[in-house]
Protein backbone atom coordinates (compact mmCIF):
# COMPACT_ATOMS: atom_id res chain seq x y z
CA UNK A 1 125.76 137.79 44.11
CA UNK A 2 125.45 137.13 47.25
CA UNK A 3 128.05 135.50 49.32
CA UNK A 4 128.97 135.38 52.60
CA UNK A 5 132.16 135.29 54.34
CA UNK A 6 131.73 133.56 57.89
CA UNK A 7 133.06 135.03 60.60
CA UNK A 8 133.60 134.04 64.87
CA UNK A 9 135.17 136.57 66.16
CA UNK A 10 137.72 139.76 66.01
CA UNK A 11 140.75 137.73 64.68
CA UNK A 12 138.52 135.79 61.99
CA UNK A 13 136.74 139.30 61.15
CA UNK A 14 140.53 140.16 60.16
CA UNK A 15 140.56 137.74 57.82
CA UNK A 16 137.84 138.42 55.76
CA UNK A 17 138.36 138.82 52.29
CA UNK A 18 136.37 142.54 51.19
CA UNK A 19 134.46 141.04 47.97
CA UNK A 20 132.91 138.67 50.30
CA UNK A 21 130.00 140.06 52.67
CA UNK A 22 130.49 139.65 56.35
CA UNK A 23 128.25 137.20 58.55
CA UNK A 24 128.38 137.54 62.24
CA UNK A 25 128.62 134.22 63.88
CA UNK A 26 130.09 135.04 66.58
CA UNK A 27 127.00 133.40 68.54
CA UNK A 28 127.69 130.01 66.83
CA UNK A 29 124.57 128.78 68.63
CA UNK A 30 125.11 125.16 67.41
CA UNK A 31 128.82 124.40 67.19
CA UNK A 32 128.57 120.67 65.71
CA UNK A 33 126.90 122.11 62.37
CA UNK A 34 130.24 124.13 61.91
CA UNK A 35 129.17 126.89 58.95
CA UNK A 36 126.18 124.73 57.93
CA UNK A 37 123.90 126.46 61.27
CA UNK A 38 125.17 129.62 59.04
CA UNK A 39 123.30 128.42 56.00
CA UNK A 40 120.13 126.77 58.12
CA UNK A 41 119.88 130.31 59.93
CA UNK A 42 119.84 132.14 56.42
CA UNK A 43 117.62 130.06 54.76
CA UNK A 44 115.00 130.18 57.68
CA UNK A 45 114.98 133.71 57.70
CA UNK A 46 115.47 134.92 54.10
CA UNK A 47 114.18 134.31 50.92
CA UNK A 48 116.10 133.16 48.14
CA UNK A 49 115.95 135.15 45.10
CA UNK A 50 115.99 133.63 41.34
CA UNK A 51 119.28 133.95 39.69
CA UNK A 52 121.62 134.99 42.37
CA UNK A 53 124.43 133.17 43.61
CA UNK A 54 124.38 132.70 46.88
CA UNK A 55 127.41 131.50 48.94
CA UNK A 56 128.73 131.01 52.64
CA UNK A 57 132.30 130.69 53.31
CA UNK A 58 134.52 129.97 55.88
CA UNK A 59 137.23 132.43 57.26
CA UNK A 60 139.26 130.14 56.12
CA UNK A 61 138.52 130.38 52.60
CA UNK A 62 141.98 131.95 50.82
CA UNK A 63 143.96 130.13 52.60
CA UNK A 64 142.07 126.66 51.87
CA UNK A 65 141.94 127.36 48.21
CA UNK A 66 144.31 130.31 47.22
CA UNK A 67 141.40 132.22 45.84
CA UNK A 68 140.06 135.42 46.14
CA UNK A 69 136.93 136.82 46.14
CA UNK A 70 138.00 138.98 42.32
CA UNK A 71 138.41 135.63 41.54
CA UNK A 72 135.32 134.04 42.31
CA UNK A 73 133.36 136.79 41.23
CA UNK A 74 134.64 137.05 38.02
CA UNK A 75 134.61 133.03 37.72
CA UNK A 76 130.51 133.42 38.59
CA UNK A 77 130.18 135.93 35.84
CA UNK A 78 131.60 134.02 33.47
CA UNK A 79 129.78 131.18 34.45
CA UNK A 80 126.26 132.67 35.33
CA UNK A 81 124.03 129.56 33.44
CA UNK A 82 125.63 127.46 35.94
CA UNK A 83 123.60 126.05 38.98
CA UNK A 84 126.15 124.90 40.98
CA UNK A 85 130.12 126.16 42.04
CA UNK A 86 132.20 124.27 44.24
CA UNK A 87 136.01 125.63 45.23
CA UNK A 88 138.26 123.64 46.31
CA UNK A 89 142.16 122.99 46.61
CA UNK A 90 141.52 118.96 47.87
CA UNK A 91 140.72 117.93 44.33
CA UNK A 92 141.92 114.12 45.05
CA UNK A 93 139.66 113.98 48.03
CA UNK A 94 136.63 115.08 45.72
CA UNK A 95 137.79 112.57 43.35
CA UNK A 96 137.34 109.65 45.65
CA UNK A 97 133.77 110.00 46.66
CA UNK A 98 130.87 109.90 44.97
CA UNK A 99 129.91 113.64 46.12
CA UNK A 100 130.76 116.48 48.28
CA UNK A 101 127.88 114.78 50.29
CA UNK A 102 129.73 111.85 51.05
CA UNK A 103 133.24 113.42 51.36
CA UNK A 104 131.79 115.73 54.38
CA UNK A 105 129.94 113.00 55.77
CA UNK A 106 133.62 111.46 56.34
CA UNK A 107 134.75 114.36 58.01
CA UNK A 108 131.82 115.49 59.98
CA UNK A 109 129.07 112.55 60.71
CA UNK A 110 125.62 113.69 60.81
CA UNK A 111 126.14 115.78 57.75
CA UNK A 112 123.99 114.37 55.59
CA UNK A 113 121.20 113.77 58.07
CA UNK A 114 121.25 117.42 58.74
CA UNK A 115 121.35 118.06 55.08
CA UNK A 116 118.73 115.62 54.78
CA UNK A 117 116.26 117.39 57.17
CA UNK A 118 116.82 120.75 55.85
CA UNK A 119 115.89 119.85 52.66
CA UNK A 120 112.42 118.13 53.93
CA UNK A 121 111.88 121.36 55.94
CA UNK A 122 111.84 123.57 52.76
CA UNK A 123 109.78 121.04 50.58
CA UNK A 124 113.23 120.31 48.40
CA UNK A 125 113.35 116.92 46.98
CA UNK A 126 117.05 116.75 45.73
CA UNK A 127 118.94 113.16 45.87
CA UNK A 128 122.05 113.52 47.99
């Protein structure tokens, strides 16, 4: 497993939950993506191994869902034929959209456009 815990600066660093593994980004070269320039930055410069979960959270991620990282951990384990985990705590604002695509295209425009292009970049066709 593999999953990162994002981090900005000294107070967020604080925060970080200790089952998660740190990522500096306290350059945050392009605000607007929030944590997705996280995700475009590690993708560009790593390669992806076959079954290993890979994740990037924000600091904020206890106190948006109330769980920790024992808890997702143990969750992936149990759950390792899976290909996809979302955590959430707004599960009436993932029941009104079609996808998580949609709902953060809502609340941050230009998601899916960015999505779009990373996904071209690295030869992916998936349907958003």
């Amino acid at each position: 497993m593999k999953i990162y815990q994002i981090y900005y600066n000294k107070e967020t660093f604080s925060r970080l939950d200790k089952e998660f593994i740190p990522y500096d980004n306290r350059k945050n070269v392009r605000t607007e993506w929030y944590e997705f320039e996280v995700i475009y930055s590690y993708l560009k410069h790593n390669s992806l191994q076959d079954n290993v979960w890979y994740g990037f959270l924000s600091p904020e991620f206890y106190k948006k869902t109330n769980l920790t990282g024992l808890q997702i951990k143990s969750h992936l384990k149990r759950n390792e034929k899976s290909n996809v985990c979302l955590a959430t705590s707004c599960y009436d604002q993932i029941a009104i959209y079609q996808n998580c695509f949609l709902q953060g295209e809502a609340k941050h425009p230009g998601l899916i456009i960015a999505t779009e292009y990373l996904l071209k970049k690295f030869k992916l066709n998936l349907p958003i």
